[in-house]
C-alpha atoms as a PDB file:
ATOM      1  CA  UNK A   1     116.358 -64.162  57.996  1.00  0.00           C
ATOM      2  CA  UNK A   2     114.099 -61.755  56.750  1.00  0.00           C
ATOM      3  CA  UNK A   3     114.577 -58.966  54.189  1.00  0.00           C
ATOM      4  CA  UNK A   4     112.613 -56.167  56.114  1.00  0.00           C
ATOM      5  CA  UNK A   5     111.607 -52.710  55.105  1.00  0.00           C
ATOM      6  CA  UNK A   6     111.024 -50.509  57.806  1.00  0.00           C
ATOM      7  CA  UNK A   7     107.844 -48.162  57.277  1.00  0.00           C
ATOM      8  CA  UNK A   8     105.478 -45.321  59.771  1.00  0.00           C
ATOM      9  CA  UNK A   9     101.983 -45.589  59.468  1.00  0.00           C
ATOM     10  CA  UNK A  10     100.682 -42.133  59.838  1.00  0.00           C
ATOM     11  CA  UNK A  11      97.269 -40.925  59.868  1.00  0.00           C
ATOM     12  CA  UNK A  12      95.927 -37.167  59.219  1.00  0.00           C
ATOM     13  CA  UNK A  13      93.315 -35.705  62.287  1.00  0.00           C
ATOM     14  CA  UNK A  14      90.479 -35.987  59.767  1.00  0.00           C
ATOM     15  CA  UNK A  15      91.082 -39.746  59.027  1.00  0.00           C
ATOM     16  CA  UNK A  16      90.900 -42.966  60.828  1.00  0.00           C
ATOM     17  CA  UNK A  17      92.185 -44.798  57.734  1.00  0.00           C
ATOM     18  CA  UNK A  18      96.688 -44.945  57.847  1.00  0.00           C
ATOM     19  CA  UNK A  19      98.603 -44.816  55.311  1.00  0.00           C
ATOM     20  CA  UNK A  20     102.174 -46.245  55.121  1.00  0.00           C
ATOM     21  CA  UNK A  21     105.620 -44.093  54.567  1.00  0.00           C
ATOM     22  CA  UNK A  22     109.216 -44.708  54.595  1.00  0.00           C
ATOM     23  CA  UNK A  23     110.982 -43.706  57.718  1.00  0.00           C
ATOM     24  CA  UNK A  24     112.748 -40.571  56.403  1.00  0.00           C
ATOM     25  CA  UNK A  25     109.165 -39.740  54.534  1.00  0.00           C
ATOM     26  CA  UNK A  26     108.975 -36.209  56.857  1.00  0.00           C
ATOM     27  CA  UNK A  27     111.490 -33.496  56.024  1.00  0.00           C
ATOM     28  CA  UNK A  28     113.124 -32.436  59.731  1.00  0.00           C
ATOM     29  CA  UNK A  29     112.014 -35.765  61.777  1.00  0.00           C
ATOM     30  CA  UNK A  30     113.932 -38.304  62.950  1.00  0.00           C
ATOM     31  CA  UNK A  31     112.299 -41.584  63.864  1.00  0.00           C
ATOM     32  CA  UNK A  32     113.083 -43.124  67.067  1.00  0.00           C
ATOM     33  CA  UNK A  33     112.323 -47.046  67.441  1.00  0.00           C
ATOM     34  CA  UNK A  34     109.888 -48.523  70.036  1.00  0.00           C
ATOM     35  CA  UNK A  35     108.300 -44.360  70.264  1.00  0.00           C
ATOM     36  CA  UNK A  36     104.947 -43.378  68.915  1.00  0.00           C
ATOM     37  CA  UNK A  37     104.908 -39.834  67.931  1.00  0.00           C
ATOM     38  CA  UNK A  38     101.971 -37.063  67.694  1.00  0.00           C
ATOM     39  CA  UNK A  39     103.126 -34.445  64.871  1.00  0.00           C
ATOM     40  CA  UNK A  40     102.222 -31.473  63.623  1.00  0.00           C
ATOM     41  CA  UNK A  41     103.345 -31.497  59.776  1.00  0.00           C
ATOM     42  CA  UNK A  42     102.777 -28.982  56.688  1.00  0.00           C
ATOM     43  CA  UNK A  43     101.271 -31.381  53.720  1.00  0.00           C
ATOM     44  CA  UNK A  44     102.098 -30.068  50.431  1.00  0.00           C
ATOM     45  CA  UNK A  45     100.489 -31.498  47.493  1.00  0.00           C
ATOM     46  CA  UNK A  46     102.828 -32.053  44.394  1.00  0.00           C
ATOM     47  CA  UNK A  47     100.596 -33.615  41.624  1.00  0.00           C
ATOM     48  CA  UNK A  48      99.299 -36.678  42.996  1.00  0.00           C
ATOM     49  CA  UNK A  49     102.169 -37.057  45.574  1.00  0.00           C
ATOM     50  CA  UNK A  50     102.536 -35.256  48.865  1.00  0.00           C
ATOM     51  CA  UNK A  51     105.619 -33.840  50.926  1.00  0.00           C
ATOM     52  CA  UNK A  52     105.657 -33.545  54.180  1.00  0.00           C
ATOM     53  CA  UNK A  53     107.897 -31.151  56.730  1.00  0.00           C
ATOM     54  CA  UNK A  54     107.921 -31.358  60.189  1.00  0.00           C
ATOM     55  CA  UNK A  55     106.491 -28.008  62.416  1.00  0.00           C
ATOM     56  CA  UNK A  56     106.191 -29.784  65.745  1.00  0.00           C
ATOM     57  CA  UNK A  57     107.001 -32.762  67.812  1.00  0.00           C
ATOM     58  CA  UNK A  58     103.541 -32.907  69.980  1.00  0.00           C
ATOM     59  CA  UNK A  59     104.596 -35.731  72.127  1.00  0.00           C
ATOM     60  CA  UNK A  60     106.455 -38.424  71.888  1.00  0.00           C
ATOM     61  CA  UNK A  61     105.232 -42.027  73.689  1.00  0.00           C
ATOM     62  CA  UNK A  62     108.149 -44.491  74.371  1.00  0.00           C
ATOM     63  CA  UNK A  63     106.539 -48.154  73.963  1.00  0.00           C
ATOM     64  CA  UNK A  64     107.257 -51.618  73.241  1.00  0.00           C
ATOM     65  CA  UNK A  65     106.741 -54.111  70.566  1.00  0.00           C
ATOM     66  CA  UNK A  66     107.564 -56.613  73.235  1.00  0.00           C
ATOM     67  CA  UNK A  67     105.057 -57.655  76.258  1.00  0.00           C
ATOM     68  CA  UNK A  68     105.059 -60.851  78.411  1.00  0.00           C
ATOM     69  CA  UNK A  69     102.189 -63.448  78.233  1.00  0.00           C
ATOM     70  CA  UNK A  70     100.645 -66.552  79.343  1.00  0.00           C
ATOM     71  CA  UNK A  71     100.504 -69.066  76.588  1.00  0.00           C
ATOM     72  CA  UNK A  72      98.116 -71.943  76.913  1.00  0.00           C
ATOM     73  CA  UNK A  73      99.591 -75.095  75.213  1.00  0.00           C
ATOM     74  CA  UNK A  74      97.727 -78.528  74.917  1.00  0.00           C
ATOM     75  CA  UNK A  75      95.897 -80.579  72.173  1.00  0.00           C
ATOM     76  CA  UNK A  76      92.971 -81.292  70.538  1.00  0.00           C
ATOM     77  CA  UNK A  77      91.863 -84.022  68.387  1.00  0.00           C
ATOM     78  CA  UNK A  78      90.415 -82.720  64.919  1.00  0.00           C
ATOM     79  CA  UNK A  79      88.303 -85.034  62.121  1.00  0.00           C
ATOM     80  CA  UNK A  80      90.686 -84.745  58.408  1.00  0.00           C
ATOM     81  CA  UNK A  81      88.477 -84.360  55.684  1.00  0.00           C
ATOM     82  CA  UNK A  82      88.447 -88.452  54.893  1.00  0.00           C
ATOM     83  CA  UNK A  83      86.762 -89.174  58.872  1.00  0.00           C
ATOM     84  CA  UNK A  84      89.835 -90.416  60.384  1.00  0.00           C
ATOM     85  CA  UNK A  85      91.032 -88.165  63.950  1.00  0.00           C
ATOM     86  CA  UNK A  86      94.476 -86.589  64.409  1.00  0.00           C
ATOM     87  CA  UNK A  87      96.147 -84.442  66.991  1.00  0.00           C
ATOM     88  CA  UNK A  88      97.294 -81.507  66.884  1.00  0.00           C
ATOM     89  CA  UNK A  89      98.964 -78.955  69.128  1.00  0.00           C
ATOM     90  CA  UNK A  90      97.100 -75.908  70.198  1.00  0.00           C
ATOM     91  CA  UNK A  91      98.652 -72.615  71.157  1.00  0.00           C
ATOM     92  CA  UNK A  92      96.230 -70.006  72.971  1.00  0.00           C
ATOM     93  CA  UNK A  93      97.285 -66.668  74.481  1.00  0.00           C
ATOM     94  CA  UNK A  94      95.342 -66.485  77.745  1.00  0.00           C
ATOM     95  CA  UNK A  95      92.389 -63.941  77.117  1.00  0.00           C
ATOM     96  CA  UNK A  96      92.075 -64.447  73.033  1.00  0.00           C
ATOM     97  CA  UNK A  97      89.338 -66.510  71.342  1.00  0.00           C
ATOM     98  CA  UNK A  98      92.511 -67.241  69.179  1.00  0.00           C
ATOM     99  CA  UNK A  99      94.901 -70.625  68.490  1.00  0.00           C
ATOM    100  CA  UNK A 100      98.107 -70.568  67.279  1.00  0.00           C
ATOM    101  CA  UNK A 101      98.593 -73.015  64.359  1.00  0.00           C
ATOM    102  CA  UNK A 102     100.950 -76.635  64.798  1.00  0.00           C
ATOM    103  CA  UNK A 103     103.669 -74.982  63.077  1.00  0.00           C
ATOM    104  CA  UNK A 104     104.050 -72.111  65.767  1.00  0.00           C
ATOM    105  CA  UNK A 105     107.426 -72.430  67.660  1.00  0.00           C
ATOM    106  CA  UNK A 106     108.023 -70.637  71.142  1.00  0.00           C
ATOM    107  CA  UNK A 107     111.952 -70.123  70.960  1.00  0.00           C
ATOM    108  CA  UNK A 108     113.780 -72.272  74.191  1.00  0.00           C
ATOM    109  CA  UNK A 109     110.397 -74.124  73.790  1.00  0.00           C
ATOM    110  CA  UNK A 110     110.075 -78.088  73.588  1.00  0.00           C
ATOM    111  CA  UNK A 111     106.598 -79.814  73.557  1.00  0.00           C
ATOM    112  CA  UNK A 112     106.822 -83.145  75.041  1.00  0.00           C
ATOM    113  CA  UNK A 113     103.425 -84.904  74.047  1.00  0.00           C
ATOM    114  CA  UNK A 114     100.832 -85.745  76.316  1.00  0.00           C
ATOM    115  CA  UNK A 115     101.478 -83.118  78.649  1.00  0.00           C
ATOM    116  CA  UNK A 116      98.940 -79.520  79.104  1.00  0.00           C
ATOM    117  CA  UNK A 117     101.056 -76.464  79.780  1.00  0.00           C
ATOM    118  CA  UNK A 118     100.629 -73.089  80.873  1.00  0.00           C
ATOM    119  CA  UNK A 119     104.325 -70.649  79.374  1.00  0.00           C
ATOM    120  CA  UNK A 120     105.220 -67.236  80.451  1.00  0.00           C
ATOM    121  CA  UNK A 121     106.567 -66.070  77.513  1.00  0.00           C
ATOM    122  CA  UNK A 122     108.042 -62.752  75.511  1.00  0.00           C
ATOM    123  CA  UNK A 123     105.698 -62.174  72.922  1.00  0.00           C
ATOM    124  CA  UNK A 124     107.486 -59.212  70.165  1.00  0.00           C
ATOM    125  CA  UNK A 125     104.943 -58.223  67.343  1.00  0.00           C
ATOM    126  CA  UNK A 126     106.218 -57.735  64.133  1.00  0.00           C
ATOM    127  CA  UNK A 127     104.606 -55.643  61.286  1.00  0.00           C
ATOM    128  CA  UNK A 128     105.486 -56.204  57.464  1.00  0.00           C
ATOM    129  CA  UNK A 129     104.223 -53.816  55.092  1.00  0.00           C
ATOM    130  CA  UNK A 130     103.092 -55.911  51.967  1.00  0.00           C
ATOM    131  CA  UNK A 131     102.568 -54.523  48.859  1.00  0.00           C
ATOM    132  CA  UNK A 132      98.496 -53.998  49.745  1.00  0.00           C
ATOM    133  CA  UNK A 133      97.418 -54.447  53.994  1.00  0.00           C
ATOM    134  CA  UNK A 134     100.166 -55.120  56.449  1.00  0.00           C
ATOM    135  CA  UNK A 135     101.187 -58.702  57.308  1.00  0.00           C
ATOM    136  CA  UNK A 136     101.310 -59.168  61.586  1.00  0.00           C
ATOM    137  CA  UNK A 137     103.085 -61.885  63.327  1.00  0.00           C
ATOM    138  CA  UNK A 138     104.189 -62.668  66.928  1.00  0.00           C
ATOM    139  CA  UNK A 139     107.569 -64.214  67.326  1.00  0.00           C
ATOM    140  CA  UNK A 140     106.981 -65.532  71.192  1.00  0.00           C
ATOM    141  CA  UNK A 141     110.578 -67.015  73.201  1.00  0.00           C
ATOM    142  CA  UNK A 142     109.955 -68.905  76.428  1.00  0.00           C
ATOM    143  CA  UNK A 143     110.540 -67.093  79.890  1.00  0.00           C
ATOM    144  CA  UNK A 144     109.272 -70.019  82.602  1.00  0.00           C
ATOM    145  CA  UNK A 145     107.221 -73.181  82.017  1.00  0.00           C
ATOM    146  CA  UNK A 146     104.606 -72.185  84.602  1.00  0.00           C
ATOM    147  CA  UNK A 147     102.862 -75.800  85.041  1.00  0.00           C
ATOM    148  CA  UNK A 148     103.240 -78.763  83.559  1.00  0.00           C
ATOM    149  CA  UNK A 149     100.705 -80.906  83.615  1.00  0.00           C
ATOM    150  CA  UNK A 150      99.908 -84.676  81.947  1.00  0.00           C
ATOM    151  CA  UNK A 151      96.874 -84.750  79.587  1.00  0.00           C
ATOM    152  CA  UNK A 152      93.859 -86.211  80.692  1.00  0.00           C
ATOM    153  CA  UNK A 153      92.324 -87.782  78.250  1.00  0.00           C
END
């Protein structure tokens, strides 16, 4: 279980760059989970911190952190660093340039080797603000085994 603080990342007209704050960060709003918001806020400057105060709810945009995709799901055989070949699993979501490392888990998932396979899956995306950056990861939990099909070669 994880130990997760919950944080907005806003960003002013002028700026591309966001910045994170806590949920409760502007005076008169109330957050609403799985909404992106357009606000119109006074900024007042208090030495080097800022308070904000909400004017105006622009709009408000109800979407999800959770979206179905097609996993691809086979493997590959990679050279270790002293010439001898292993196998690993590969997890690719169908459209990204992307794999998924050995370690990744599809919930209600179970590999059985020597089979390629092609998942319908939930994927949810999950955003942890670190200390510096944010930290993204997909938790992804099985729907339907779309084909299953024995490895070639």
């Amino acid at each position: 279980e994880f130990d997760v603080s919950c944080y907005m990342v806003v960003s002013e007209e002028s700026s591309k760059e966001g910045q994170q704050l806590e949920l409760n960060a502007i005076e008169k709003f109330t957050y609403e989970k799985g909404c992106e918001y357009l606000l119109k806020v006074k900024k007042v400057a208090n030495n080097d911190l800022f308070h904000y105060s909400l004017i105006e709810t622009v709009s408000k945009t109800k979407i999800t952190d959770e979206i179905i995709v097609l996993l691809n799901v086979t493997t590959e055989w990679i050279e270790n660093g002293s010439g001898q070949l292993y196998e690993r699993v590969v997890v690719e979501e169908e459209g990204s340039e992307w794999w998924l490392p050995s370690s990744f888990k599809i919930e209600g998932f179970e590999y059985e080797n020597g089979f390629d396979y092609l998942l319908k899956v939930h994927k949810t995306i999950i955003q942890m603000p670190p200390q510096s950056g944010f930290l993204t990861f997909n938790l992804y939990s099985l729907i339907e085994v779309i084909s299953k099909t024995p490895k070639t070669s």
